[in-house]
C-alpha atoms as a PDB file:
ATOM      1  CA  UNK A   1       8.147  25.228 -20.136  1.00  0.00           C
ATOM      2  CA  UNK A   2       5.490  22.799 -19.591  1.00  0.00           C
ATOM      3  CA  UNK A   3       5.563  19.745 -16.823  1.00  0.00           C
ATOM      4  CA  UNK A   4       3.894  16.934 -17.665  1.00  0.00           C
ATOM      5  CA  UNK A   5       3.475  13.777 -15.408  1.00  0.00           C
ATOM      6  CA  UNK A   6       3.470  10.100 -16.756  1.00  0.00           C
ATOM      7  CA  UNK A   7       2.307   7.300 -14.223  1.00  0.00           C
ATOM      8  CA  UNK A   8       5.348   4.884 -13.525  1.00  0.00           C
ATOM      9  CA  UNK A   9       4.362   1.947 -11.007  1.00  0.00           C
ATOM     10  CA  UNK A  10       3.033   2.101  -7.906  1.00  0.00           C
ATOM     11  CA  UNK A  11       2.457  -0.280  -4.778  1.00  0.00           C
ATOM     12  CA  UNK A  12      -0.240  -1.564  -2.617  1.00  0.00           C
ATOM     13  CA  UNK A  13       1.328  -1.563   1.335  1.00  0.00           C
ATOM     14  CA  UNK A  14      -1.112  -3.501   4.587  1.00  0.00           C
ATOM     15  CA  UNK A  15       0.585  -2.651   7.635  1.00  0.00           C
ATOM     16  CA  UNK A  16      -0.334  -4.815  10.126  1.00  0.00           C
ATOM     17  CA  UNK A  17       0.057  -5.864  13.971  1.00  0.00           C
ATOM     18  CA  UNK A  18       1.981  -8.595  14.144  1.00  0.00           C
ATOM     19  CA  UNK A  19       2.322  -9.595  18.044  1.00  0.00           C
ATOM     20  CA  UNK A  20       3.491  -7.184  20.670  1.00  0.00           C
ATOM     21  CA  UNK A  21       7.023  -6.780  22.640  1.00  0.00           C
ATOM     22  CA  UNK A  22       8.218  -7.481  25.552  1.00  0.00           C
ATOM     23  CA  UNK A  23       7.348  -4.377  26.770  1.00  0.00           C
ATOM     24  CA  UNK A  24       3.785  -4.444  25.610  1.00  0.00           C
ATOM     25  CA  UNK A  25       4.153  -2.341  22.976  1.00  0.00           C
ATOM     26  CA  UNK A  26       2.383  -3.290  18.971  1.00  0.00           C
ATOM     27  CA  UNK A  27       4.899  -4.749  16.978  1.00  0.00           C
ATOM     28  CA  UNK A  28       3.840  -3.413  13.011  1.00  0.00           C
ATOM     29  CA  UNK A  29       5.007  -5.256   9.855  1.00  0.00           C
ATOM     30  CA  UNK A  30       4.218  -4.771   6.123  1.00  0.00           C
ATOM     31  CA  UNK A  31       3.597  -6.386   3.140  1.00  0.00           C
ATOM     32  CA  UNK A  32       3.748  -4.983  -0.079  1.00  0.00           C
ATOM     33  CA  UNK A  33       2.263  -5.423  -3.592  1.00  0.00           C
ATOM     34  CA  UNK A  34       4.129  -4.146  -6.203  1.00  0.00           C
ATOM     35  CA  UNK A  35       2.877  -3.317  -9.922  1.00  0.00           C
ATOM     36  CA  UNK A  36      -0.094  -2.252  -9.004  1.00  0.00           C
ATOM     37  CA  UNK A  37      -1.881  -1.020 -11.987  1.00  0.00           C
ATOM     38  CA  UNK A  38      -2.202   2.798 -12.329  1.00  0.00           C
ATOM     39  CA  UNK A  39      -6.022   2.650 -13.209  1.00  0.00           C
ATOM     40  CA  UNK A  40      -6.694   0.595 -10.332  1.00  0.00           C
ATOM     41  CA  UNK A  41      -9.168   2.429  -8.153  1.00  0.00           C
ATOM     42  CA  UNK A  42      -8.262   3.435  -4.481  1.00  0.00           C
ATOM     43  CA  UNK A  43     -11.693   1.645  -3.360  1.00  0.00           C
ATOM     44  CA  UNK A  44     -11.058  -1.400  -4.711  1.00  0.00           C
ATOM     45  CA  UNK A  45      -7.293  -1.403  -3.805  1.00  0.00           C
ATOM     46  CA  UNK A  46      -8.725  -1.035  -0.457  1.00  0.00           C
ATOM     47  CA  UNK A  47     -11.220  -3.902  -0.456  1.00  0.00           C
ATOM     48  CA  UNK A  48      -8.248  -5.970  -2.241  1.00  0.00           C
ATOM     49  CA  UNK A  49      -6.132  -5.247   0.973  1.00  0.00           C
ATOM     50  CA  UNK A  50      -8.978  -5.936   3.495  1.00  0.00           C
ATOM     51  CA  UNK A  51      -9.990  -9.232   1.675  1.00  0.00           C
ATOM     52  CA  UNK A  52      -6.452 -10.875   1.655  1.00  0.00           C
ATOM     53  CA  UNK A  53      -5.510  -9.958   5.372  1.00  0.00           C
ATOM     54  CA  UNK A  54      -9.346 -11.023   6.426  1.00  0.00           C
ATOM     55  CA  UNK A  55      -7.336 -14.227   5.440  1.00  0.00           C
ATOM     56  CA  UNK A  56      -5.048 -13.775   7.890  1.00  0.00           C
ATOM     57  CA  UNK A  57      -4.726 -13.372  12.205  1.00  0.00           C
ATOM     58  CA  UNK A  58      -2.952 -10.319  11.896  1.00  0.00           C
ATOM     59  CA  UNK A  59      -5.022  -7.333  12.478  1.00  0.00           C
ATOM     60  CA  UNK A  60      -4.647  -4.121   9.739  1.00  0.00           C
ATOM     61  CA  UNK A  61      -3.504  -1.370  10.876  1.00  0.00           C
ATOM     62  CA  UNK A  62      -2.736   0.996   7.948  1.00  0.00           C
ATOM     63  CA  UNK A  63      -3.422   0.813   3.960  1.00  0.00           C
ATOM     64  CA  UNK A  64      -1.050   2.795   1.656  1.00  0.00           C
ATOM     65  CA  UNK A  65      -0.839   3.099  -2.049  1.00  0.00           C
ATOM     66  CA  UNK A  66       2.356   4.463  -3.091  1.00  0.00           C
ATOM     67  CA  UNK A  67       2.260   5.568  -6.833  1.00  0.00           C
ATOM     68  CA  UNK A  68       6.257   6.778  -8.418  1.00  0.00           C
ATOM     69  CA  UNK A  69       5.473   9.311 -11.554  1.00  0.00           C
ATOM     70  CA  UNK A  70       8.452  10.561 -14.001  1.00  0.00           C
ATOM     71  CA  UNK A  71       8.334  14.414 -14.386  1.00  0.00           C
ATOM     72  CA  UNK A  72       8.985  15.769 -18.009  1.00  0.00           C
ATOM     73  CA  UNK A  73       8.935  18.806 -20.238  1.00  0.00           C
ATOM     74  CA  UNK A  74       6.084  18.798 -22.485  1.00  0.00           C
END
């Protein structure tokens, strides 16, 4: 038996610093993009990310592409 993949969605995540706590420690946030498309490239998902928060005060901190795949029999 055979196991195929098939590409469902995925989503482009920025985690970012946003401010500190009392304590001094980074306070970390996200914002997602959902629906990304499958055939986007990691490299320009990346430059997407770093272009919109350049936008922004809030310094990046991480950049995560999460893709979700259904697993079938062939």
């Amino acid at each position: 038996m055979a196991i195929v993949s098939e590409p469902l969605n995925s989503a482009l995540v920025v985690v970012y610093q946003d401010g500190y706590t009392p304590a001094g420690a980074p306070v970390s946030r996200q914002k997602s993009i959902s629906y990304v498309r499958p055939d986007a490239s990691e490299e320009a998902l990346y430059e997407i990310a770093q272009a919109l928060f350049s936008l922004s005060l809030h310094p990046v901190l991480d950049v995560q592409l999460k893709k979700n795949f259904r697993l079938k029999e062939e």
